[in-house]
PDB file of N, CA and C in Angstrom:
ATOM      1  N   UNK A   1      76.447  97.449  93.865  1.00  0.00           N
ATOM      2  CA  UNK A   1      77.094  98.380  94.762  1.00  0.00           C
ATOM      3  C   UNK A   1      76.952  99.779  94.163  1.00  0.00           C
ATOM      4  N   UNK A   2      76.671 100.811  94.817  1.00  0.00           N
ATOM      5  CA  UNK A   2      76.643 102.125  94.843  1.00  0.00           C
ATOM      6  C   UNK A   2      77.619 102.878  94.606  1.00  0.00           C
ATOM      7  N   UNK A   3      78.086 102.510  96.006  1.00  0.00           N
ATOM      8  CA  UNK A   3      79.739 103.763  96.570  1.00  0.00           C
ATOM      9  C   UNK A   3      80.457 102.634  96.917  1.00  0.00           C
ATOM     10  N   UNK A   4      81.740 103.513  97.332  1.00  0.00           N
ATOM     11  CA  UNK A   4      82.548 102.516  98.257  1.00  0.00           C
ATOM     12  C   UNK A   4      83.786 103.518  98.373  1.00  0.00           C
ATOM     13  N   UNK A   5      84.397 103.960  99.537  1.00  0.00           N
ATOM     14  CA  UNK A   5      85.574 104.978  99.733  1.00  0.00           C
ATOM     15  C   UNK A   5      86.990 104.308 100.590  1.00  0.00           C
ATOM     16  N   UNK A   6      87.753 104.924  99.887  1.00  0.00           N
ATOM     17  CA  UNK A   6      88.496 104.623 100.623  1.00  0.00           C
ATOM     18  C   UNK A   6      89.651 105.805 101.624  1.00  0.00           C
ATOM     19  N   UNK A   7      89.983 105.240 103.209  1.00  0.00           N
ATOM     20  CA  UNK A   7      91.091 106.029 104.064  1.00  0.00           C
ATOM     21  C   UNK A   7      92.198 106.867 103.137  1.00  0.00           C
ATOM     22  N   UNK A   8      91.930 108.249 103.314  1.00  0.00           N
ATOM     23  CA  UNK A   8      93.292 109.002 102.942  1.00  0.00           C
ATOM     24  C   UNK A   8      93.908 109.638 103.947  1.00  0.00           C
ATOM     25  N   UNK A   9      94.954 110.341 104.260  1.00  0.00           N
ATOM     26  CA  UNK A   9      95.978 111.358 104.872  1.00  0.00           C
ATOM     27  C   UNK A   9      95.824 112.299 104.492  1.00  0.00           C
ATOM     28  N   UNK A  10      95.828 112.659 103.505  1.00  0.00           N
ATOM     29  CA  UNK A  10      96.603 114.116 103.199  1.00  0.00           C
ATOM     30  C   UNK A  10      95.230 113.797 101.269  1.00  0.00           C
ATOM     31  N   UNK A  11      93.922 114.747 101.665  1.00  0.00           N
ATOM     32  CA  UNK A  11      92.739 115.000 100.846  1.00  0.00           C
ATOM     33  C   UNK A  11      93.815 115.580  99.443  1.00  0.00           C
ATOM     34  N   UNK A  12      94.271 116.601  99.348  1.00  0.00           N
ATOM     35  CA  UNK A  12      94.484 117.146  98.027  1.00  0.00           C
ATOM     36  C   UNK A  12      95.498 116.191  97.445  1.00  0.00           C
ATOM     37  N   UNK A  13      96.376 115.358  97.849  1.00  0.00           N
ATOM     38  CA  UNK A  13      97.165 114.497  97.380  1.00  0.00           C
ATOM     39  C   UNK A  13      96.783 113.335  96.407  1.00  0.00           C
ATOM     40  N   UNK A  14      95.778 113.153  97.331  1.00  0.00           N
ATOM     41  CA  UNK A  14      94.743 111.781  97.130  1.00  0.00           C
ATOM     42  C   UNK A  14      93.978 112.233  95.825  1.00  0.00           C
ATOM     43  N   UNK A  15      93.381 113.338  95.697  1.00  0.00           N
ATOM     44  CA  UNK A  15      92.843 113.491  94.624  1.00  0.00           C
ATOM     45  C   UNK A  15      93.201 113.836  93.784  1.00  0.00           C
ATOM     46  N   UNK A  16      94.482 114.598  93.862  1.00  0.00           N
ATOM     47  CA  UNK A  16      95.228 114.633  92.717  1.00  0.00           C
ATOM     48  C   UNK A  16      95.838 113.136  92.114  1.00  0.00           C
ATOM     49  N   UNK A  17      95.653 112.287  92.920  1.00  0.00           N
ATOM     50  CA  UNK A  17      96.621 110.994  92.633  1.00  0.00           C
ATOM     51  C   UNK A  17      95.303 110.057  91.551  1.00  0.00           C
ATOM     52  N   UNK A  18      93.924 110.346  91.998  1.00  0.00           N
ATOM     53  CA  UNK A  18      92.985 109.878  91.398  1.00  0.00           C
ATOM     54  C   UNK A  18      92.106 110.490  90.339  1.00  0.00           C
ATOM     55  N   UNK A  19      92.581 111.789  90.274  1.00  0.00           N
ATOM     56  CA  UNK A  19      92.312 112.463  89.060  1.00  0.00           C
ATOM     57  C   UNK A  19      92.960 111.793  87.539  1.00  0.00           C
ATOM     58  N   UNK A  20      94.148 112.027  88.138  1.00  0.00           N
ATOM     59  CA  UNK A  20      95.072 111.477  86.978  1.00  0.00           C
ATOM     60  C   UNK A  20      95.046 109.818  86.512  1.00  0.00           C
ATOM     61  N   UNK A  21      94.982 109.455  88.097  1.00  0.00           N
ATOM     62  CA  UNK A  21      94.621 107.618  87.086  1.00  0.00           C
ATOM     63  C   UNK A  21      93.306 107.383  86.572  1.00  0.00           C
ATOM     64  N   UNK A  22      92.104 108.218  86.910  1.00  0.00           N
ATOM     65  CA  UNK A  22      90.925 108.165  86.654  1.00  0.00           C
ATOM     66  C   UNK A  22      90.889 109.030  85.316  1.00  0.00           C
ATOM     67  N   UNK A  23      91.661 109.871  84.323  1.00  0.00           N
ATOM     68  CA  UNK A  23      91.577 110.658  83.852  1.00  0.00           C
ATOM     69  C   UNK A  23      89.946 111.539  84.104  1.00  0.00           C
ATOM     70  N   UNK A  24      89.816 111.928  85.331  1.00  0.00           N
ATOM     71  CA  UNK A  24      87.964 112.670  85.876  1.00  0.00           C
ATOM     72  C   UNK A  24      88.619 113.213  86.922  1.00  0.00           C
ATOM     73  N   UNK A  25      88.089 114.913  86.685  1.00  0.00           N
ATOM     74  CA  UNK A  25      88.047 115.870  87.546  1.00  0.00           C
ATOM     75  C   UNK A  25      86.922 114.893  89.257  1.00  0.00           C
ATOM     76  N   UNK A  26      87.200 115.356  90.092  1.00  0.00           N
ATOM     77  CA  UNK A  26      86.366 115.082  91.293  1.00  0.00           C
ATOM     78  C   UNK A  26      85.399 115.691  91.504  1.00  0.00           C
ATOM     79  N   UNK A  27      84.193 115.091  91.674  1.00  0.00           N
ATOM     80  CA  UNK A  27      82.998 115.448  91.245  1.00  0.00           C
ATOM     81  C   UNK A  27      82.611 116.510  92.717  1.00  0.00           C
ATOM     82  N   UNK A  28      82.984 115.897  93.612  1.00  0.00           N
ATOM     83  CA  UNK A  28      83.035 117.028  94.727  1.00  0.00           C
ATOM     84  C   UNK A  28      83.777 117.255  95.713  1.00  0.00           C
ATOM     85  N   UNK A  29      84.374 118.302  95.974  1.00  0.00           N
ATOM     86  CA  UNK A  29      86.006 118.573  96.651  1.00  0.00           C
ATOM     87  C   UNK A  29      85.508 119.154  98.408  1.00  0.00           C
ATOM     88  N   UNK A  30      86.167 118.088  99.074  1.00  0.00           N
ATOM     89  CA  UNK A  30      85.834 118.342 100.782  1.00  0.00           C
ATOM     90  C   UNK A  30      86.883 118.180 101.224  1.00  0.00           C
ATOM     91  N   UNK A  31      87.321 118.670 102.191  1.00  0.00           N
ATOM     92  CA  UNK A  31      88.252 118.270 103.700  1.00  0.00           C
ATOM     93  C   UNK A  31      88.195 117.355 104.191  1.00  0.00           C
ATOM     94  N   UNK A  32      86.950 116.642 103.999  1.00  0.00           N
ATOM     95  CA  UNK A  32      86.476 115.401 104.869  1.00  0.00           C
ATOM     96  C   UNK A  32      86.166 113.980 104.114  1.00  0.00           C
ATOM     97  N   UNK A  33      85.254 114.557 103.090  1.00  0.00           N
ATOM     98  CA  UNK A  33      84.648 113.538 102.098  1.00  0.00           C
ATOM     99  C   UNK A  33      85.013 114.190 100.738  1.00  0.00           C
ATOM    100  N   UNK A  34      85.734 113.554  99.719  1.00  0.00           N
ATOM    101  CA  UNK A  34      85.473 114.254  97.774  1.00  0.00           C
ATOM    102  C   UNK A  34      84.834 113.022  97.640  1.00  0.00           C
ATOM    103  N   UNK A  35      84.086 112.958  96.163  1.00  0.00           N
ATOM    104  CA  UNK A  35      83.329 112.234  95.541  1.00  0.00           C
ATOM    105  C   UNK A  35      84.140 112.302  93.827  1.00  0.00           C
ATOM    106  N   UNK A  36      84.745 111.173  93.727  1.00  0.00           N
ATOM    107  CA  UNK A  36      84.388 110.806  92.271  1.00  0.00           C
ATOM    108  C   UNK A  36      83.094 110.419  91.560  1.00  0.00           C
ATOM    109  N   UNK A  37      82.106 110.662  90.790  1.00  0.00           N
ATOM    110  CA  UNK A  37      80.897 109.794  90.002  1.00  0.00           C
ATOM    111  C   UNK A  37      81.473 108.970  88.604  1.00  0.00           C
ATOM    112  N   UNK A  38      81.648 107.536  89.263  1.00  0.00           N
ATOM    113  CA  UNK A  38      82.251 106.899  88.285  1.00  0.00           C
ATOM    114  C   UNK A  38      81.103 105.998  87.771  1.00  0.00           C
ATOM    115  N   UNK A  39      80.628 105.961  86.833  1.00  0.00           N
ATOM    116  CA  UNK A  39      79.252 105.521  86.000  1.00  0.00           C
ATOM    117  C   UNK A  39      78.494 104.644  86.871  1.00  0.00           C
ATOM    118  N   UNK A  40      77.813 106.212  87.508  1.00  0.00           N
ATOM    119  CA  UNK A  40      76.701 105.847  88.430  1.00  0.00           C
ATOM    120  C   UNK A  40      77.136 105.193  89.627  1.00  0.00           C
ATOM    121  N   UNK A  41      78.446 105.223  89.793  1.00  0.00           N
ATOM    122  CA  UNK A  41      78.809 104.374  91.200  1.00  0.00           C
ATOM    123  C   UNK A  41      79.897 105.765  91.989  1.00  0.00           C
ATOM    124  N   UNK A  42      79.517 106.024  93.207  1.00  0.00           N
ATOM    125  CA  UNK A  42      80.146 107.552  93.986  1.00  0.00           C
ATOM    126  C   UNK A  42      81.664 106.519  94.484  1.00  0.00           C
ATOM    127  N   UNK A  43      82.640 106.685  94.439  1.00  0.00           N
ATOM    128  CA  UNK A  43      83.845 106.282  94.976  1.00  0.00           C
ATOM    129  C   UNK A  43      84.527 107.611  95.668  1.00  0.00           C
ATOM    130  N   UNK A  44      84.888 107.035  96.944  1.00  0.00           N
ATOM    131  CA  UNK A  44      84.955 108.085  98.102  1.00  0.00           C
ATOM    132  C   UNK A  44      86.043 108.343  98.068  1.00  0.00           C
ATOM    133  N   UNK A  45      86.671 109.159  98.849  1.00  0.00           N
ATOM    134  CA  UNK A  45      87.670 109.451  99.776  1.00  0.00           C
ATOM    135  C   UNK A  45      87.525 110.337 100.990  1.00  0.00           C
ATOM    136  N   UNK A  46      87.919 109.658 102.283  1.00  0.00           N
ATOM    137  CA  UNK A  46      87.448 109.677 103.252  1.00  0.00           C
ATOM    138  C   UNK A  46      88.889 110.524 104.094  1.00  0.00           C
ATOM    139  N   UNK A  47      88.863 111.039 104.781  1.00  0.00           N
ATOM    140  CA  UNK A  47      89.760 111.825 105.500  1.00  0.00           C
ATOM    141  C   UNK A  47      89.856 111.320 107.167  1.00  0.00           C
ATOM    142  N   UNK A  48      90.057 110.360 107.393  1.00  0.00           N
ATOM    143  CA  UNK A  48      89.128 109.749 108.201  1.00  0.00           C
ATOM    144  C   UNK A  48      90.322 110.101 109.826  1.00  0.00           C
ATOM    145  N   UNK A  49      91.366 110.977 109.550  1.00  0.00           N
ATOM    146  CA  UNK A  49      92.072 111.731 110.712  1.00  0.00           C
ATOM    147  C   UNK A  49      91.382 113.009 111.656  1.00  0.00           C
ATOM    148  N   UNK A  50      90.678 113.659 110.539  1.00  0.00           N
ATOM    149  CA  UNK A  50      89.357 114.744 110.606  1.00  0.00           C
ATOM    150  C   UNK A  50      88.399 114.165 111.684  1.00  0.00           C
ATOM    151  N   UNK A  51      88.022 112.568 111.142  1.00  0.00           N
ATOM    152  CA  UNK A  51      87.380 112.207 112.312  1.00  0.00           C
ATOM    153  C   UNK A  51      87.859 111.784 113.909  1.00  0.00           C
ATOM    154  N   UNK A  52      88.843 111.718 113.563  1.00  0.00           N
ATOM    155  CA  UNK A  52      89.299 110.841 114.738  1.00  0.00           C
ATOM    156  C   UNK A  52      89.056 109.650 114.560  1.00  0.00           C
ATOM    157  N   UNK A  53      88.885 108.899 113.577  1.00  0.00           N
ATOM    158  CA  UNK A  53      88.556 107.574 113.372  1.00  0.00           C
ATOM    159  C   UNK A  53      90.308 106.690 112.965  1.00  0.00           C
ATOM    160  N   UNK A  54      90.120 105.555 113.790  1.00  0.00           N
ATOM    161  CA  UNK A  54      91.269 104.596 113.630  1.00  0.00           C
ATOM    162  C   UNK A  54      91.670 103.732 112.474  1.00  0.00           C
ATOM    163  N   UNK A  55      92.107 103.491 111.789  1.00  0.00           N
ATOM    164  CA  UNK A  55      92.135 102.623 110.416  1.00  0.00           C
ATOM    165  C   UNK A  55      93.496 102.607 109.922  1.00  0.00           C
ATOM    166  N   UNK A  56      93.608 100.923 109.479  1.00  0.00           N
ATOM    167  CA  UNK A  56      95.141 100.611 108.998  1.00  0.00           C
ATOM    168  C   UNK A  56      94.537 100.222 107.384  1.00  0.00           C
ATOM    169  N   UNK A  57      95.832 100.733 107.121  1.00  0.00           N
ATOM    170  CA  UNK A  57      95.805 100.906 105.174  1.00  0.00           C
ATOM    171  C   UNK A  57      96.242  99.439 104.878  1.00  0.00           C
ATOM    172  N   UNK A  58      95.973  99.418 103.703  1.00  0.00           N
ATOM    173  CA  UNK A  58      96.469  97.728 103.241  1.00  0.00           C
ATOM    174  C   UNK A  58      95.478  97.427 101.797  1.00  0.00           C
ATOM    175  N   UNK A  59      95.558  95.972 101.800  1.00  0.00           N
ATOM    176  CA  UNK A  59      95.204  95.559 100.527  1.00  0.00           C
ATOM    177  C   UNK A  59      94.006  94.605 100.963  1.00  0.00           C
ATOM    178  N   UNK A  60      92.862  95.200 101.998  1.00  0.00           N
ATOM    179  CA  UNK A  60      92.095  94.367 102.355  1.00  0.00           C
ATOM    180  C   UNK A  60      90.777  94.632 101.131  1.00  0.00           C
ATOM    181  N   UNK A  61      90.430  95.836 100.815  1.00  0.00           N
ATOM    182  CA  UNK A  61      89.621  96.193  99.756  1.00  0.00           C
ATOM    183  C   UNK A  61      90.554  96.882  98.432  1.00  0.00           C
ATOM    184  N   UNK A  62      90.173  96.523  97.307  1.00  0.00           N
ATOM    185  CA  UNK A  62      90.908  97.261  96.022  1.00  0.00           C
ATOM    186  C   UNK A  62      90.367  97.350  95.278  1.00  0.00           C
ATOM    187  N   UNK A  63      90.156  98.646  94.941  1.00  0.00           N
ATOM    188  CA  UNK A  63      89.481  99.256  93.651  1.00  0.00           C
ATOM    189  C   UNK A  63      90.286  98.706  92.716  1.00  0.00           C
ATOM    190  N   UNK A  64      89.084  98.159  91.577  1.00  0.00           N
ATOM    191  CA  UNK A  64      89.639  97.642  90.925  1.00  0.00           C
ATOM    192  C   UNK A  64      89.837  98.617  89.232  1.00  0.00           C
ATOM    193  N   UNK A  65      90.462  99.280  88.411  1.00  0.00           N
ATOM    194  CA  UNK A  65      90.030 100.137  87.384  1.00  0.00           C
ATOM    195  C   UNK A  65      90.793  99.269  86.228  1.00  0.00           C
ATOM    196  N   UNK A  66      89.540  99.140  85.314  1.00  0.00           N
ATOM    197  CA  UNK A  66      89.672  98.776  83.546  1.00  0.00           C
ATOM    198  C   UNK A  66      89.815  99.445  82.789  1.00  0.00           C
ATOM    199  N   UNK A  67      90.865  99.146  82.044  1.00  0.00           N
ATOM    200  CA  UNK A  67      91.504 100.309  81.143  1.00  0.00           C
ATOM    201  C   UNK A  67      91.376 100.081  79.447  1.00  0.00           C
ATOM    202  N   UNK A  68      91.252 100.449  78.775  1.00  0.00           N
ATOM    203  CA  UNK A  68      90.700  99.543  77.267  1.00  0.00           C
ATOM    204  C   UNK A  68      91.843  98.689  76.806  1.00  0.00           C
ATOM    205  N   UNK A  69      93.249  98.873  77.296  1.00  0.00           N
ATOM    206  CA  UNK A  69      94.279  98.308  76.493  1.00  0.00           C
ATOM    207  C   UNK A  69      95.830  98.212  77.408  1.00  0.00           C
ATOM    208  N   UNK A  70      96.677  97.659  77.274  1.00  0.00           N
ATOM    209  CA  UNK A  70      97.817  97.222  77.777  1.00  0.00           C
ATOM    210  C   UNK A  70      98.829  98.346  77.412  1.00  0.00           C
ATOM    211  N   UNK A  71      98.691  99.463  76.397  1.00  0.00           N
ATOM    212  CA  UNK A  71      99.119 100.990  76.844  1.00  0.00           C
ATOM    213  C   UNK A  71      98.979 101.445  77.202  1.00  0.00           C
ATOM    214  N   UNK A  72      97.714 101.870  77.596  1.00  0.00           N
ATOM    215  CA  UNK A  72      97.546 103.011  78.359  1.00  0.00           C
ATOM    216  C   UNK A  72      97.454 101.912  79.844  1.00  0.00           C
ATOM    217  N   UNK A  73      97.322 101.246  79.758  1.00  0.00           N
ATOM    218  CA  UNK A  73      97.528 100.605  81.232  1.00  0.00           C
ATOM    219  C   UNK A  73      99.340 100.585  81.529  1.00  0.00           C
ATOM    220  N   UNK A  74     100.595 100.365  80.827  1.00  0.00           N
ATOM    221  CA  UNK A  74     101.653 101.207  81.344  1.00  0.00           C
ATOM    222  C   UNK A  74     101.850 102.233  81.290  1.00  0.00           C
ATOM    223  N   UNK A  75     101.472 102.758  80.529  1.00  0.00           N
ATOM    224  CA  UNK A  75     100.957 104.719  80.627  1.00  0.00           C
ATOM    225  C   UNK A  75     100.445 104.574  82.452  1.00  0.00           C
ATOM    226  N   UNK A  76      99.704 104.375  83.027  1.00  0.00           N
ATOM    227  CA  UNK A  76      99.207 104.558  83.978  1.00  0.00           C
ATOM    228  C   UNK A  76     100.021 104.417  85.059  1.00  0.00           C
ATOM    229  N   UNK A  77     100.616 103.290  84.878  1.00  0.00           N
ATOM    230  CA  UNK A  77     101.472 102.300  85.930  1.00  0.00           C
ATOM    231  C   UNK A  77     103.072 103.473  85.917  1.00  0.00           C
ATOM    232  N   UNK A  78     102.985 103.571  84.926  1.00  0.00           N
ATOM    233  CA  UNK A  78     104.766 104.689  85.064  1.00  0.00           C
ATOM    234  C   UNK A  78     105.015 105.333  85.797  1.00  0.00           C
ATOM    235  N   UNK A  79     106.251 105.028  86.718  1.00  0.00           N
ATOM    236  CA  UNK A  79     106.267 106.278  88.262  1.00  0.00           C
ATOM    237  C   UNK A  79     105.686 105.496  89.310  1.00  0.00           C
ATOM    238  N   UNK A  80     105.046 104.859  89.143  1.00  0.00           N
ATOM    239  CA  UNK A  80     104.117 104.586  90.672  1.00  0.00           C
ATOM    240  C   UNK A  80     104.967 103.050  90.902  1.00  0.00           C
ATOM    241  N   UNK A  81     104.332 103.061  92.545  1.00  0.00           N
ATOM    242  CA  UNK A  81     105.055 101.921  92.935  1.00  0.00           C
ATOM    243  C   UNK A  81     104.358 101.019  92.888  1.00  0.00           C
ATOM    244  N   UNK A  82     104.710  99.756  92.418  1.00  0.00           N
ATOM    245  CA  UNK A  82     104.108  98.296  92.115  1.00  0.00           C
ATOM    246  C   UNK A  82     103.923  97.516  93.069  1.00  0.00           C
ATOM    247  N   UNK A  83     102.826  96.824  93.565  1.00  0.00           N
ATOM    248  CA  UNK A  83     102.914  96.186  94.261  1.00  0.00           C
ATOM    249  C   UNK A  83     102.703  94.365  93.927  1.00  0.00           C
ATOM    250  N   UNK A  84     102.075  94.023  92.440  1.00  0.00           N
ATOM    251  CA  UNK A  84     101.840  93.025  92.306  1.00  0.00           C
ATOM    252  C   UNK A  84     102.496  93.226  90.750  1.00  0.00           C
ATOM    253  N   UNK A  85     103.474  92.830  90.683  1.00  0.00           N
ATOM    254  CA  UNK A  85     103.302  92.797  88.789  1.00  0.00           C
ATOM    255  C   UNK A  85     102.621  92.743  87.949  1.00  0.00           C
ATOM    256  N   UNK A  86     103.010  93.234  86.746  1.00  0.00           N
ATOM    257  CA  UNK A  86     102.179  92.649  85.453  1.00  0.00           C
ATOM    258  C   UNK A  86     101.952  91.586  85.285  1.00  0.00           C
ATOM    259  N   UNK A  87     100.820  90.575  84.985  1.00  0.00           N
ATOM    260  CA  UNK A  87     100.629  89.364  85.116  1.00  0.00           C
ATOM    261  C   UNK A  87      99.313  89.256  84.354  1.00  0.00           C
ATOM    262  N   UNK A  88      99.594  88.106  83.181  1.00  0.00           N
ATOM    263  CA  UNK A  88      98.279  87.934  82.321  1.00  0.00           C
ATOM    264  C   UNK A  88      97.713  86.683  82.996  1.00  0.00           C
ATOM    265  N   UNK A  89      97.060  87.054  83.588  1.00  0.00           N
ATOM    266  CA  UNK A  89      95.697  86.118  84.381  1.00  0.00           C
ATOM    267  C   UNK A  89      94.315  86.301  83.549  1.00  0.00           C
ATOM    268  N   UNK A  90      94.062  84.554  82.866  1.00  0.00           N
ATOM    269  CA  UNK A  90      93.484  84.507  82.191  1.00  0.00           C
ATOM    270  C   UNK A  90      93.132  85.288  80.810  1.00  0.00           C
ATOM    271  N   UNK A  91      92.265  86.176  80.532  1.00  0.00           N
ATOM    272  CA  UNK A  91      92.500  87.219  79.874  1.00  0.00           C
ATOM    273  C   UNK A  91      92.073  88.609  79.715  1.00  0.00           C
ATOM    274  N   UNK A  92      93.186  88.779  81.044  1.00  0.00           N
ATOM    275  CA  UNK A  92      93.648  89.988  81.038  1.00  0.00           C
ATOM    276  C   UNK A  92      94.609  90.756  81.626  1.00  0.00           C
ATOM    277  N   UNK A  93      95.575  91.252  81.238  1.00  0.00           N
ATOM    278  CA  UNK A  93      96.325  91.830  82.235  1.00  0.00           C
ATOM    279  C   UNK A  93      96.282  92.828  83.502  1.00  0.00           C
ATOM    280  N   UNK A  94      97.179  92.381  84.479  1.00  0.00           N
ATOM    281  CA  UNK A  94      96.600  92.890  86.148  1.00  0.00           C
ATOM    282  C   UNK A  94      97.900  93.089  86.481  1.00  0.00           C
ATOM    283  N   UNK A  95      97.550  94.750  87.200  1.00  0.00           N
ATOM    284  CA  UNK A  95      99.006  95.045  87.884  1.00  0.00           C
ATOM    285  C   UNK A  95      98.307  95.580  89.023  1.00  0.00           C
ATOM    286  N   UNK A  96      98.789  95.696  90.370  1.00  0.00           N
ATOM    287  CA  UNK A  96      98.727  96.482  91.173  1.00  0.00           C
ATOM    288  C   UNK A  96      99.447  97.311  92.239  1.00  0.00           C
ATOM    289  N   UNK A  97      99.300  98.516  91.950  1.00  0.00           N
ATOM    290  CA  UNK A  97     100.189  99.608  92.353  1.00  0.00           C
ATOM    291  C   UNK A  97      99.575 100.155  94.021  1.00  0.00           C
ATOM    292  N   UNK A  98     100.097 100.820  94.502  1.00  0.00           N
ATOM    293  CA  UNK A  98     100.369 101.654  96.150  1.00  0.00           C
ATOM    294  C   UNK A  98      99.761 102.801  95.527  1.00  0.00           C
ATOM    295  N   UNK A  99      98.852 103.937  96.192  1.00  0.00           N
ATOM    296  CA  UNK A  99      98.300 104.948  95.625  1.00  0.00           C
ATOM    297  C   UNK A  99      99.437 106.036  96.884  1.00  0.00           C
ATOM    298  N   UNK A 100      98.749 106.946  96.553  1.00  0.00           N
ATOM    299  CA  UNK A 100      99.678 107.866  97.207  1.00  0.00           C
ATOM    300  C   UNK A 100      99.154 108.102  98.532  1.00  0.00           C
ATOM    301  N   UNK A 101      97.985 107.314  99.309  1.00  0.00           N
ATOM    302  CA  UNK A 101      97.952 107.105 100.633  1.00  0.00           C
ATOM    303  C   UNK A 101      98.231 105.870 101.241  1.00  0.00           C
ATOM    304  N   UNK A 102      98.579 104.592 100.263  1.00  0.00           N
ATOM    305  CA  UNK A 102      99.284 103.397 100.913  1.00  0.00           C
ATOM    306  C   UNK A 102      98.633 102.777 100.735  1.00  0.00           C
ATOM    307  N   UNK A 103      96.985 102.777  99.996  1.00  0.00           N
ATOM    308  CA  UNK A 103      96.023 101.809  99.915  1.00  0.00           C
ATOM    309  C   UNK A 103      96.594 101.142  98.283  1.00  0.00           C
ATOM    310  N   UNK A 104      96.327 100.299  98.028  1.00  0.00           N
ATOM    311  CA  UNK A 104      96.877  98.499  96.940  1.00  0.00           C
ATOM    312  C   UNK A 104      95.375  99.188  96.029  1.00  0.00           C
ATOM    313  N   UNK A 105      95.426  99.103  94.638  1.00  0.00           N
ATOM    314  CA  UNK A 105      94.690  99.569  93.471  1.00  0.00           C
ATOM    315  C   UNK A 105      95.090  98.683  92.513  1.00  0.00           C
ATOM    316  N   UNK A 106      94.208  97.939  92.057  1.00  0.00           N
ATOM    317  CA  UNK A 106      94.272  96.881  91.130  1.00  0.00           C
ATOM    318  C   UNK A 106      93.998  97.728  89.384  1.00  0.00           C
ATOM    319  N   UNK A 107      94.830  97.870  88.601  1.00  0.00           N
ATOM    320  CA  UNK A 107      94.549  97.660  87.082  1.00  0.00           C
ATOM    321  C   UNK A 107      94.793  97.400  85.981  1.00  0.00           C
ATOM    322  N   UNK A 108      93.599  96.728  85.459  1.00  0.00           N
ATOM    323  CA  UNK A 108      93.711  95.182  84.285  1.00  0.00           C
ATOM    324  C   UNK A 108      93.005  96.048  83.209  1.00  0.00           C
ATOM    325  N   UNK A 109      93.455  95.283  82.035  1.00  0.00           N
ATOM    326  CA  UNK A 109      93.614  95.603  80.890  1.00  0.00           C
ATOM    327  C   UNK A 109      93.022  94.352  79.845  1.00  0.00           C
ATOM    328  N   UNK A 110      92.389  94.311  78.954  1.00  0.00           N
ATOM    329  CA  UNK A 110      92.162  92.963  78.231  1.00  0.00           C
ATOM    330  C   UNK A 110      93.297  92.426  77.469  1.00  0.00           C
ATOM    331  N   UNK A 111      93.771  91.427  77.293  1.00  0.00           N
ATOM    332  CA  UNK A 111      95.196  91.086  76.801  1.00  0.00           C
ATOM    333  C   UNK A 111      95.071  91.496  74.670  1.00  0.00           C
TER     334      UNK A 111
END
């Protein structure tokens, strides 16, 4: 896989919300479309009200982000709302949180 983006509301929110869990500036800042370049793979955000395009938020696709360790993975998680607990599945730990447009974001940690 290449890319893959996901539905936002409100563009500067969104990227501020993915700056910070991504610790990476946004590689390119739009009204419509920004671009993260996350090693060699473009992860979107789509504005998709701009279009007039219809779409319900949920936990049908989830970015999934690996973090080197189980601190800075509650470092990450602090403040935000949870949607799946902490949970060591197999080995590694997996939480998943609500981003600040309502879309479900999966991130695991090696135990």
């Amino acid at each position: 896989m290449r890319a893959m983006y996901i539905c936002v509301k409100d563009m500067p929110r969104a990227i501020a919300f993915y700056e910070g869990l991504l610790d990476k500036k946004v590689s390119k800042r739009d009204d419509v479309y920004s671009v993260f370049k996350l090693m060699g793979m473009r992860f979107g955000l789509f504005a998709y009200e701009k279009k007039n395009e219809p779409h319900e938020f949920g936990s049908n696709c989830l970015p999934s982000i690996e973090l080197c360790d189980k601190e800075l993975l509650l470092h990450k998680i602090e403040g935000q709302e949870v949607c799946f607990p902490l949970t060591q599945i197999g080995s590694n730990w997996v939480v998943e949180i609500v981003d600040s447009e309502g879309n479900h974001v999966e991130i695991t940690a090696p135990v």
